[in-house]
C-alpha atoms as a PDB file:
ATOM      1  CA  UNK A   1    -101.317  58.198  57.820  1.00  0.00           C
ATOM      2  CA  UNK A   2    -101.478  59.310  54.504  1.00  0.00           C
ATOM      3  CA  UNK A   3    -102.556  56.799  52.263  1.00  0.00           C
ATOM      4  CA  UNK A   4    -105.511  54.323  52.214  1.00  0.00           C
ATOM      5  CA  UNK A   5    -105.529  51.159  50.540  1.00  0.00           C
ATOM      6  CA  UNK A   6    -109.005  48.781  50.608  1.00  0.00           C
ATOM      7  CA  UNK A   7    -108.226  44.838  52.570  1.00  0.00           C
ATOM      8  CA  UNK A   8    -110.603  42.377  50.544  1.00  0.00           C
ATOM      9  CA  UNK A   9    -113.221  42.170  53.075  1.00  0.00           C
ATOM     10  CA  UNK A  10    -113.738  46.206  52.823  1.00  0.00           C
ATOM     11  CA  UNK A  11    -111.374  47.538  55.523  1.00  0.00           C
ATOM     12  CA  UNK A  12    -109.790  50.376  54.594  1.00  0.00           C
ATOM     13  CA  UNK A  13    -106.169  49.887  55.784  1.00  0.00           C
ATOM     14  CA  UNK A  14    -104.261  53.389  56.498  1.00  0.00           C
ATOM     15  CA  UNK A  15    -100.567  53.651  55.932  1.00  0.00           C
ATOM     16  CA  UNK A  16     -97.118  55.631  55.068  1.00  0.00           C
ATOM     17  CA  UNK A  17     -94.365  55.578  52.696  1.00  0.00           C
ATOM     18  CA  UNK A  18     -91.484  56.728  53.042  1.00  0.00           C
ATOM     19  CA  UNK A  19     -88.118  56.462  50.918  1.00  0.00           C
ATOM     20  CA  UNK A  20     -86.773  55.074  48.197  1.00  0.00           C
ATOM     21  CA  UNK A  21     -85.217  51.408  47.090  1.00  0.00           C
ATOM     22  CA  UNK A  22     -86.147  47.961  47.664  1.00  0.00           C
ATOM     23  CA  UNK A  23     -90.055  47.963  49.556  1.00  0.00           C
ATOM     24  CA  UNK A  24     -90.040  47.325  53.351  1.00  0.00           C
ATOM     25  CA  UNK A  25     -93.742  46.610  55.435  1.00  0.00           C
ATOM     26  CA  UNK A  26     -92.907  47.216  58.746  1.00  0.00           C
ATOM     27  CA  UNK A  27     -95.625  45.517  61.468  1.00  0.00           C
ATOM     28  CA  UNK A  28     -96.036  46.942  64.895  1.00  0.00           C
ATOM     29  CA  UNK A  29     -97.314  44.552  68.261  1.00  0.00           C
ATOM     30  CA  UNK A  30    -100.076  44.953  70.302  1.00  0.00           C
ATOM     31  CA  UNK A  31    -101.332  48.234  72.002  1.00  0.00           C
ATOM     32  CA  UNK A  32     -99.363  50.239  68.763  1.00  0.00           C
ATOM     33  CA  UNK A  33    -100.130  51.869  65.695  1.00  0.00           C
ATOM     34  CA  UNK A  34     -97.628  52.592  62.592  1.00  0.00           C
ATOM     35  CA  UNK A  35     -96.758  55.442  64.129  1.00  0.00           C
ATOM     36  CA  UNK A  36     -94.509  53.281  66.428  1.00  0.00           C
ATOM     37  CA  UNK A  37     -92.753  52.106  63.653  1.00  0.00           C
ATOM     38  CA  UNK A  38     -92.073  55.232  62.440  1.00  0.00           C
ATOM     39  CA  UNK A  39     -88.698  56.397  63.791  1.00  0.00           C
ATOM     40  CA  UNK A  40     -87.393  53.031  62.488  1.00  0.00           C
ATOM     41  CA  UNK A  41     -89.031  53.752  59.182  1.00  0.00           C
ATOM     42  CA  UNK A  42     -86.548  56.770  59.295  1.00  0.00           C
ATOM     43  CA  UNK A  43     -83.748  55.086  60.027  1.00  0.00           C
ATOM     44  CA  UNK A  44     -84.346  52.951  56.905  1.00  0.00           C
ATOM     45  CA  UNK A  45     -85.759  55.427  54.354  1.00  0.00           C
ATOM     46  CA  UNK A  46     -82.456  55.968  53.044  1.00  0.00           C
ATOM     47  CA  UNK A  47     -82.072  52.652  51.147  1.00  0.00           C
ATOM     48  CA  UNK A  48     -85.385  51.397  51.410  1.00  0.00           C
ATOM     49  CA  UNK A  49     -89.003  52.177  50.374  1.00  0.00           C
ATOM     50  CA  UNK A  50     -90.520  51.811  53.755  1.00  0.00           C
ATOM     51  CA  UNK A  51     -94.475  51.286  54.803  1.00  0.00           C
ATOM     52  CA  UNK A  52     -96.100  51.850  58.131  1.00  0.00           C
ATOM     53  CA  UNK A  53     -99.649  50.753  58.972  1.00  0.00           C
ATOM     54  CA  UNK A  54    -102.217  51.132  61.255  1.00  0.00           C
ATOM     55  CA  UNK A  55    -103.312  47.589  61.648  1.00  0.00           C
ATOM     56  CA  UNK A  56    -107.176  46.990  61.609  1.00  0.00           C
ATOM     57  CA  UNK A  57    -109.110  47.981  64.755  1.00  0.00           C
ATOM     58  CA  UNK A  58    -106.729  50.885  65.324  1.00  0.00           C
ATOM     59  CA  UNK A  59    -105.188  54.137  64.256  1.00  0.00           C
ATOM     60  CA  UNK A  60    -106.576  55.378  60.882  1.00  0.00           C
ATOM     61  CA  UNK A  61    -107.596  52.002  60.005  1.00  0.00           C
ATOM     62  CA  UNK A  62    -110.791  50.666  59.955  1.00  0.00           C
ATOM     63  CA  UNK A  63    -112.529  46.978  61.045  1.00  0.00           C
ATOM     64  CA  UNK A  64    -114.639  44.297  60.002  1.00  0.00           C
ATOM     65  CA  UNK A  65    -116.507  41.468  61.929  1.00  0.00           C
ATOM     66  CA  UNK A  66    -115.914  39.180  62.250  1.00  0.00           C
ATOM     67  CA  UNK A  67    -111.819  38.843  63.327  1.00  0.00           C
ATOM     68  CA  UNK A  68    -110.032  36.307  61.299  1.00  0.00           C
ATOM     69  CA  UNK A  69    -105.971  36.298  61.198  1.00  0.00           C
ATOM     70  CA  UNK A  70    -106.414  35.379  57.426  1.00  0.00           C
ATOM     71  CA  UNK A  71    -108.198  39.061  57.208  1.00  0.00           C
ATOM     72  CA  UNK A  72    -105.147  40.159  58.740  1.00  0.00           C
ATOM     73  CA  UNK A  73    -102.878  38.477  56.574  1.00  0.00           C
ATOM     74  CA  UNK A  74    -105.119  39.828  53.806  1.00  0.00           C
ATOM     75  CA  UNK A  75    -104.168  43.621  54.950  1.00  0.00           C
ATOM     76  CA  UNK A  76    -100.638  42.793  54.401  1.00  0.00           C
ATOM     77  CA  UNK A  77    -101.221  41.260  50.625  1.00  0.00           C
ATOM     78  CA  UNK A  78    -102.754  44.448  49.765  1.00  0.00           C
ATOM     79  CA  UNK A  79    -100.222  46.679  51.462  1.00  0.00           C
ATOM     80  CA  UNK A  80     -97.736  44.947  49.484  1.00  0.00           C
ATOM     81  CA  UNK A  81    -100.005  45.043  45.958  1.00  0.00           C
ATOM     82  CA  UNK A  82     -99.859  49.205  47.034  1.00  0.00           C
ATOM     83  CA  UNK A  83     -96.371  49.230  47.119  1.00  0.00           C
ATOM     84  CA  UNK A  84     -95.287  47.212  44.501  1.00  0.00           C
ATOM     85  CA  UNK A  85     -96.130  43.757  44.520  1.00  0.00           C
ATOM     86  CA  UNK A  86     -93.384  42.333  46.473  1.00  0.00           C
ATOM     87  CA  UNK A  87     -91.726  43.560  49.949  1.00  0.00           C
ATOM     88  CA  UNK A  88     -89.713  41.895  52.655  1.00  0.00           C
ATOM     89  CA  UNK A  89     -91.654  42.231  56.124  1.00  0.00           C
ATOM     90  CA  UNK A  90     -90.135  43.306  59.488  1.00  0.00           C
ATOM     91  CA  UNK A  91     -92.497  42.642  62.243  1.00  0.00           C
ATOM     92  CA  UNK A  92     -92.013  43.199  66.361  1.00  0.00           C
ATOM     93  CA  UNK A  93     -93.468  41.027  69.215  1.00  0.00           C
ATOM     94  CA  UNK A  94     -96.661  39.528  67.752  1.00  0.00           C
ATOM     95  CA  UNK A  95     -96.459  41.408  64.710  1.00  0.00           C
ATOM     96  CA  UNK A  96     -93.650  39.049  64.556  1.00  0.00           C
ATOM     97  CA  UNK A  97     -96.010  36.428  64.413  1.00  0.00           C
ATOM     98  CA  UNK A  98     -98.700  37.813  62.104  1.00  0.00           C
ATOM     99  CA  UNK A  99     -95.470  38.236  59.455  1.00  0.00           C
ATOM    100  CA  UNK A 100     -94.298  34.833  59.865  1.00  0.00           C
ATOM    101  CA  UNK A 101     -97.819  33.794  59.528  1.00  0.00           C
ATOM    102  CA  UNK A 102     -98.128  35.953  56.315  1.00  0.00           C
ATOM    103  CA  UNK A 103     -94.710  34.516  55.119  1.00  0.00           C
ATOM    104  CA  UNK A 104     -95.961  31.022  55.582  1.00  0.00           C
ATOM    105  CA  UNK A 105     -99.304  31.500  53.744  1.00  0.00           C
ATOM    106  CA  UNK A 106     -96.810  32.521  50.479  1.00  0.00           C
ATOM    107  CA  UNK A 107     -97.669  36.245  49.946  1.00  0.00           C
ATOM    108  CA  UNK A 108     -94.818  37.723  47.997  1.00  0.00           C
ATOM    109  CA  UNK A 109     -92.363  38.264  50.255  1.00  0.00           C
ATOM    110  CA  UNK A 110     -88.388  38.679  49.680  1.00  0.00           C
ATOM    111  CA  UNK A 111     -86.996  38.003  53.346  1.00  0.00           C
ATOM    112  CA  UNK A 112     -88.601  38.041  56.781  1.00  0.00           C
ATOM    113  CA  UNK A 113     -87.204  39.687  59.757  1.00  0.00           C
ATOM    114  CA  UNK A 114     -88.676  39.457  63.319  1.00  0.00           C
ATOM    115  CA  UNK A 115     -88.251  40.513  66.878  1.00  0.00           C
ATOM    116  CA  UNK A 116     -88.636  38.855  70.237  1.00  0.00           C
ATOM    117  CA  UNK A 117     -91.954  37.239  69.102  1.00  0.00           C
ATOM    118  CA  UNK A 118     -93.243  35.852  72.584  1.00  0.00           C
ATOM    119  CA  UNK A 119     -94.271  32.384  71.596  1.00  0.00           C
ATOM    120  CA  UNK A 120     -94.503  30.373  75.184  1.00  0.00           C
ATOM    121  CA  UNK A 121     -91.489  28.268  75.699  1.00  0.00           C
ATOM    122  CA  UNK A 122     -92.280  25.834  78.638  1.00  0.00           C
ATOM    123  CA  UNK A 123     -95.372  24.561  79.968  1.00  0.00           C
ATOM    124  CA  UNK A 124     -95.928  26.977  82.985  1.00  0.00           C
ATOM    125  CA  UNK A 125     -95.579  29.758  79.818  1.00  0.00           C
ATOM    126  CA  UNK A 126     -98.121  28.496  77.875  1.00  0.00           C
ATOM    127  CA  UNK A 127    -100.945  27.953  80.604  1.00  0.00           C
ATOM    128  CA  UNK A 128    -100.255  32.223  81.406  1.00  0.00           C
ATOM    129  CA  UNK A 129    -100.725  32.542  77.853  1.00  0.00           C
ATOM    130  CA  UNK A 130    -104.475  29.931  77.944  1.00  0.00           C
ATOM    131  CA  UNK A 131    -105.550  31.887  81.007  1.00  0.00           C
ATOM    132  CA  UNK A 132    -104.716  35.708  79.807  1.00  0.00           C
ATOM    133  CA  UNK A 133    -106.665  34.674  76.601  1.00  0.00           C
ATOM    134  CA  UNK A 134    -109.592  33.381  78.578  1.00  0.00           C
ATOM    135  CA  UNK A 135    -109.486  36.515  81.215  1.00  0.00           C
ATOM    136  CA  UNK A 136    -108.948  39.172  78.058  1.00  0.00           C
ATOM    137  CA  UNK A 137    -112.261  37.658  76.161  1.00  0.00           C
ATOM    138  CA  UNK A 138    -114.597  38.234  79.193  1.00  0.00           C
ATOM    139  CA  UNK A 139    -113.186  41.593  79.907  1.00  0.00           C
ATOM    140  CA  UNK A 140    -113.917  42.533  76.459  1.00  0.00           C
ATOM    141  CA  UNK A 141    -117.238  41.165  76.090  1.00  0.00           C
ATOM    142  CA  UNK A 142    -118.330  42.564  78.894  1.00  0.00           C
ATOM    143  CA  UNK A 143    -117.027  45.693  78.108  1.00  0.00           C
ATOM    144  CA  UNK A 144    -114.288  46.307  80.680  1.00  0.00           C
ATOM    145  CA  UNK A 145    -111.236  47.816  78.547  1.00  0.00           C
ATOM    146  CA  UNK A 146    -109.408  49.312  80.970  1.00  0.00           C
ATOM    147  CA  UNK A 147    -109.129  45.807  82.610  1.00  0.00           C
ATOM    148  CA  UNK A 148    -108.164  43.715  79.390  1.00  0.00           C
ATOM    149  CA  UNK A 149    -105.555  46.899  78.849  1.00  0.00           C
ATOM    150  CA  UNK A 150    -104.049  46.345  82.779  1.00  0.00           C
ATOM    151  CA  UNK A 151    -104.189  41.699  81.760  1.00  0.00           C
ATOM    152  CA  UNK A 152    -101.828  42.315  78.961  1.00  0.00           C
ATOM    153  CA  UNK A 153     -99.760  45.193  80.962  1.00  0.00           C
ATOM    154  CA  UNK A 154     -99.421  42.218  83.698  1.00  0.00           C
ATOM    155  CA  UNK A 155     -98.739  40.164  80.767  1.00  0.00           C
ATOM    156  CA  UNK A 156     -95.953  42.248  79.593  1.00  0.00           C
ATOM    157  CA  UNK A 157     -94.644  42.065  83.265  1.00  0.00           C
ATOM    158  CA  UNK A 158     -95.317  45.325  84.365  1.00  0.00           C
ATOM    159  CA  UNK A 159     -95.734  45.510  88.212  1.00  0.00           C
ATOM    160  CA  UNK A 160     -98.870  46.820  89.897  1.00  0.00           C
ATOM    161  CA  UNK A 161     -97.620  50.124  90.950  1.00  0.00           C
ATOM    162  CA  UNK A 162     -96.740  50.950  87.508  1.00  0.00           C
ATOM    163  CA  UNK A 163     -99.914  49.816  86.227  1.00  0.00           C
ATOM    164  CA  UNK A 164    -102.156  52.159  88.546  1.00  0.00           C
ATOM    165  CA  UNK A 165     -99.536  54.712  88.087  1.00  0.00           C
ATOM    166  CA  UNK A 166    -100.445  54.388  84.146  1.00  0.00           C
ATOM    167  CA  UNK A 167    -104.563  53.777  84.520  1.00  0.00           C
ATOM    168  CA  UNK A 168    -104.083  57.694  86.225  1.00  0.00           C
ATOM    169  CA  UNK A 169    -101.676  58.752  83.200  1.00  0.00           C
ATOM    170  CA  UNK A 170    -103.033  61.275  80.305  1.00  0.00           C
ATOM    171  CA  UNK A 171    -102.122  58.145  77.727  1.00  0.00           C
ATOM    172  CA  UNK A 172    -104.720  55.476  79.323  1.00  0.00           C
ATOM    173  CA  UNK A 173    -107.623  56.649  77.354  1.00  0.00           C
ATOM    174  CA  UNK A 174    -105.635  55.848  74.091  1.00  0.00           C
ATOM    175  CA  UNK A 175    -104.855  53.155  75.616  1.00  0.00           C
ATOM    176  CA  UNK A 176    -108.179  51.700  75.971  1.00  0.00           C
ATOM    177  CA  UNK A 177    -108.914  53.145  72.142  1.00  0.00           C
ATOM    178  CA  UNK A 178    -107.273  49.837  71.157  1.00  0.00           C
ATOM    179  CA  UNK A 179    -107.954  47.244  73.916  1.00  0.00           C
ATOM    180  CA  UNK A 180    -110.314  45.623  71.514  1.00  0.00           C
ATOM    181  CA  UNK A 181    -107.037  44.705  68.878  1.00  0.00           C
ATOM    182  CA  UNK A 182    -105.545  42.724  72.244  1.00  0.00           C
ATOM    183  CA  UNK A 183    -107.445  40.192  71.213  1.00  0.00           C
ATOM    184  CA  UNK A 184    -106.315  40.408  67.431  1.00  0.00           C
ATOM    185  CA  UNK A 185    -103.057  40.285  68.978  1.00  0.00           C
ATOM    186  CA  UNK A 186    -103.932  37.062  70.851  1.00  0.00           C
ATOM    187  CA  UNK A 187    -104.805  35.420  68.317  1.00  0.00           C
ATOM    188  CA  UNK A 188    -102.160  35.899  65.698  1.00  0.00           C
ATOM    189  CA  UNK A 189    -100.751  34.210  68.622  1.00  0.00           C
ATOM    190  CA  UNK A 190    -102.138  31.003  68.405  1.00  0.00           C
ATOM    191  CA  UNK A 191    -101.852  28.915  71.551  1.00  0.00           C
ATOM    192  CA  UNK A 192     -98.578  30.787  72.089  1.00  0.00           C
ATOM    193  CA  UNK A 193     -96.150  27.879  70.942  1.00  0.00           C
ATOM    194  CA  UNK A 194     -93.699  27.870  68.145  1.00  0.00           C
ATOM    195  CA  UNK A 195     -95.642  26.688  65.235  1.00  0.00           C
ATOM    196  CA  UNK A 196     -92.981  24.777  63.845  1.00  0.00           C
ATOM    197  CA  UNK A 197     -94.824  22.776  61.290  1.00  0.00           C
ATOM    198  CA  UNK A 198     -95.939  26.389  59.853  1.00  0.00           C
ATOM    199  CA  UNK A 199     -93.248  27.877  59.703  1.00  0.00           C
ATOM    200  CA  UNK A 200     -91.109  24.379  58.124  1.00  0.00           C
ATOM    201  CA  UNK A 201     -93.324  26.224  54.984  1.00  0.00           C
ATOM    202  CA  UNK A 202     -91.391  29.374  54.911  1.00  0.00           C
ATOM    203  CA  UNK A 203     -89.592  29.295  51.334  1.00  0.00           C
ATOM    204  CA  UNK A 204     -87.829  32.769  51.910  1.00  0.00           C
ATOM    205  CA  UNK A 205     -84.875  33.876  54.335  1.00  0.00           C
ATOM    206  CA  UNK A 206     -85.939  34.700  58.042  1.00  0.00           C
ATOM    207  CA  UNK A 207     -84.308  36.319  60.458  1.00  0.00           C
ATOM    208  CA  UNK A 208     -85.077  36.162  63.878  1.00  0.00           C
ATOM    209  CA  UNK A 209     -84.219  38.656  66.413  1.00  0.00           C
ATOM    210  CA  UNK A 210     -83.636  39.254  70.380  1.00  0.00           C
ATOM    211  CA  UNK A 211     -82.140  41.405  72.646  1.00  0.00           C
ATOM    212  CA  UNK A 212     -80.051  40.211  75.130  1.00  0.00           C
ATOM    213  CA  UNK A 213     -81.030  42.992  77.976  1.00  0.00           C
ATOM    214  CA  UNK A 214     -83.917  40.813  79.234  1.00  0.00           C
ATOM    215  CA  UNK A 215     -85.370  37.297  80.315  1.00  0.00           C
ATOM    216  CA  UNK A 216     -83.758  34.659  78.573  1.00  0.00           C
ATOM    217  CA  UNK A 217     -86.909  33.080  77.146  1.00  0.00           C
ATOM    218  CA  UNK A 218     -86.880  36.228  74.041  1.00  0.00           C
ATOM    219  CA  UNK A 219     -83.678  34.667  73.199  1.00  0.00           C
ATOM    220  CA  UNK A 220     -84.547  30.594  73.375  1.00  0.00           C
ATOM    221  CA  UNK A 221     -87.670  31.953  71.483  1.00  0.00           C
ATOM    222  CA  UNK A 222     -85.826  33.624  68.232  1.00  0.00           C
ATOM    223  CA  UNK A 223     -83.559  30.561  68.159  1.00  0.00           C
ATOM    224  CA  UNK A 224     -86.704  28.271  67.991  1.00  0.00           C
ATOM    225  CA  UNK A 225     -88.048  30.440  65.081  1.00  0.00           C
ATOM    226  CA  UNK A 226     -84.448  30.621  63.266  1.00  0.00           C
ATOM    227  CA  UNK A 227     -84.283  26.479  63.782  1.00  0.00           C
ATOM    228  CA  UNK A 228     -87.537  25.591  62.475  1.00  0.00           C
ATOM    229  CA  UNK A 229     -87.870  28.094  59.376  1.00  0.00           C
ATOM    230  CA  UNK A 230     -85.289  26.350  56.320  1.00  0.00           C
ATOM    231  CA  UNK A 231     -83.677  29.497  55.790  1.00  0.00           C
ATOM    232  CA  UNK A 232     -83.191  30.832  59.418  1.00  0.00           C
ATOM    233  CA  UNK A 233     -80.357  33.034  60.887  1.00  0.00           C
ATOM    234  CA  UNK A 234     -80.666  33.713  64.801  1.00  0.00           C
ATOM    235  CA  UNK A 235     -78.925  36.356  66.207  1.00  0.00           C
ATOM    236  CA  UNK A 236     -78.905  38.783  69.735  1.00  0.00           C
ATOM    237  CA  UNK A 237     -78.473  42.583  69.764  1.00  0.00           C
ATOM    238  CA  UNK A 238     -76.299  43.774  72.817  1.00  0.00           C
ATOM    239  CA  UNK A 239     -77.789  46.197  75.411  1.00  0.00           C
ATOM    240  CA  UNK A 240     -81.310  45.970  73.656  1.00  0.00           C
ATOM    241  CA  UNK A 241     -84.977  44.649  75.684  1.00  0.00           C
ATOM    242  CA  UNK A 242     -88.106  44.291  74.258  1.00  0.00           C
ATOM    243  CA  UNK A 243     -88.012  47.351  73.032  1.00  0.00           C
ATOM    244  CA  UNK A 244     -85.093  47.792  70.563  1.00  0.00           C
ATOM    245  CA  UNK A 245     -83.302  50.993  69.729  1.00  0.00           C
ATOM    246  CA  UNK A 246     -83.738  52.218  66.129  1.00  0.00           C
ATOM    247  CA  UNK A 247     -80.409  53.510  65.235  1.00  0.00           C
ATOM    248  CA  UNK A 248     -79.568  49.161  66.626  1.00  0.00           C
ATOM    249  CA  UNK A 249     -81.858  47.776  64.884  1.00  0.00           C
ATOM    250  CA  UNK A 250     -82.174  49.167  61.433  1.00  0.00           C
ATOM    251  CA  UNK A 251     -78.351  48.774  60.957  1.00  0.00           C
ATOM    252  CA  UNK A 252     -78.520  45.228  60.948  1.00  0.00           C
ATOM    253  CA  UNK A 253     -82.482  45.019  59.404  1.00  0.00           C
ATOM    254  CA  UNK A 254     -80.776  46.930  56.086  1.00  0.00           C
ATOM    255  CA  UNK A 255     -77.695  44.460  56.015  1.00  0.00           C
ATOM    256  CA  UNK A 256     -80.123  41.670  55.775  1.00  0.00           C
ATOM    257  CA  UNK A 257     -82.987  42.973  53.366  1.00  0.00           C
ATOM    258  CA  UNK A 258     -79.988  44.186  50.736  1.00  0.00           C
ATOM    259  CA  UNK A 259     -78.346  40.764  50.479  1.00  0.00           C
END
C-alpha cells in the first residue's frame, strides 16, 4: 500500500488510489487484504477514483485494543476524509456488512453497493453462525490460529480434504497472519441476521448483490438487504459464486455509482 492515513483511535490505516472521477472505497471480507480488491480496483480506475485498504489487524495496517466495529467504521470515515470527503462504498461478504453498517451510522456516503453478505437466513443458519463464534473465540484465546483459520474454512464450506490439503499449502502461514481479524469479521457480523431495523436508517441508494452459481441462501440474503434498506435494488449476476469475476462485476458496480 502506498499511502497511510491515521483512524481516530491511532491506527494507522494503509491504502491505494488509483484513478480518476467520482471516489470509490472498496472493502474486502475476511481472511483478505486490499490487495484482493485490487484487480477490481482496475477494472474501475477508468471512471472512478478508487481506494483499497488493508483493514486493521492485517496487511500494512496496524491495530488497537480493544476491537470495536465503531473503530472500524471509524477507518472508513477517515479513508473517505483522505480521499475527498465523500465516496460511495463497495464492500464483499462481511465487508458487505461493515459498509452497510458504516452507511447506516451516516458517514458521507453517495451509494452503497454490496455482495453476497452472509447474514443467516433460517434458524438452523444462525445457531452455525452462535457456535462458529463461540468455537473461533477459544481458538484464539488460546492461541490456536491455524484452528480458528480451518472453523471459518468449514464455515465457508470447504470440505476436509481441501482443508488439510491447504494447512500443508505454502499460503497457510499467511493465512494464520490474519486469523486474529476472523473475529473482526465476526463481529461486523452481528448475530448473523439481517439487521433490518439498521439498515431501515440507510438514507442513500443500496445495491445489493449475488451470484446465482451457488446456494440459494446468497440470493434470499441480497433480497432481504435490498427490501429492508428505503432505497434498495436487488439483483443476481449469471455464472458468478461467492467469488465474483471482475470484468462482471465492475460493469454493473460503475453503472450504479455514475447514476
Amino acid at each position: 500500500m502506498d499511502k497511510k492515513t491515521l483512524s481516530p483511535d491511532g491506527t494507522r490505516i494503509a491504502y491505494r488510489r488509483t484513478g480518476q472521477g467520482p471516489a470509490v472505497v472498496l472493502v474486502s471480507g475476511a481472511m483478505s487484504t486490499g490487495a484482493t480488491m485490487a484487480p477490481l480496483a482496475a477494472e474501475l480506475s477508468d471512471r472512478f477514483d478508487v481506494t483499497v485498504y488493508d483493514r486493521r489487524g492485517r496487511g500494512g495496517s496496524g491495530d488497537t485494543a480493544p476491537y470495536a466495529v465503531e473503530r472500524e467504521v471509524e477507518d472508513l470515515a477517515a479513508l473517505i476524509e483522505a480521499v475527498g470527503g465523500e465516496a460511495s462504498l463497495y464492500g464483499v461478504s462481511s465487508g458487505g456488512a461493515l459498509v452497510l453498517r458504516a452507511a447506516a451510522s451516516g458517514l458521507p456516503v453517495r451509494r452503497v453497493a454490496v455482495y453476497e453478505v452472509p447474514y443467516a437466513m433460517d434458524d438452523e443458519a444462525a445457531r452455525a453462525r452462535a457456535e462458529y463464534t463461540e468455537r473461533l473465540g477459544e481458538a484464539l484465546g488460546q492461541g490456536r490460529r491455524g484452528d480458528a483459520v480451518e472453523l471459518f474454512l468449514r464455515l465457508t464450506g470447504l470440505g476436509e480434504e481441501v482443508i488439510r490439503g491447504a494447512r500443508q499449502s505454502p499460503m497457510w502461514a499467511g493465512l494464520e497472519s490474519v486469523a486474529p481479524s476472523l473475529a473482526y469479521d465476526d463481529a461486523v457480523m452481528g448475530d448473523a441476521r439481517v439487521p433490518r431495523s439498521r439498515l431501515a436508517g440507510i438514507t442513500v441508494p443500496v445495491l445489493a448483490l449475488a451470484g446465482d452459481a451457488g446456494d440459494a441462501w446468497p440470493r434470499e440474503a441480497a433480497r432481504a438487504v435490498a427490501d429492508a434498506v428505503p432505497q434498495g435494488t436487488y439483483r443476481v449476476l449469471a455464472g458468478q459464486s461467492h467469488l465474483a469475476e471482475p470484468g462482471v462485476l465492475a460493469p454493473v458496480l460503475a453503472e450504479f455509482f455514475a447514476a
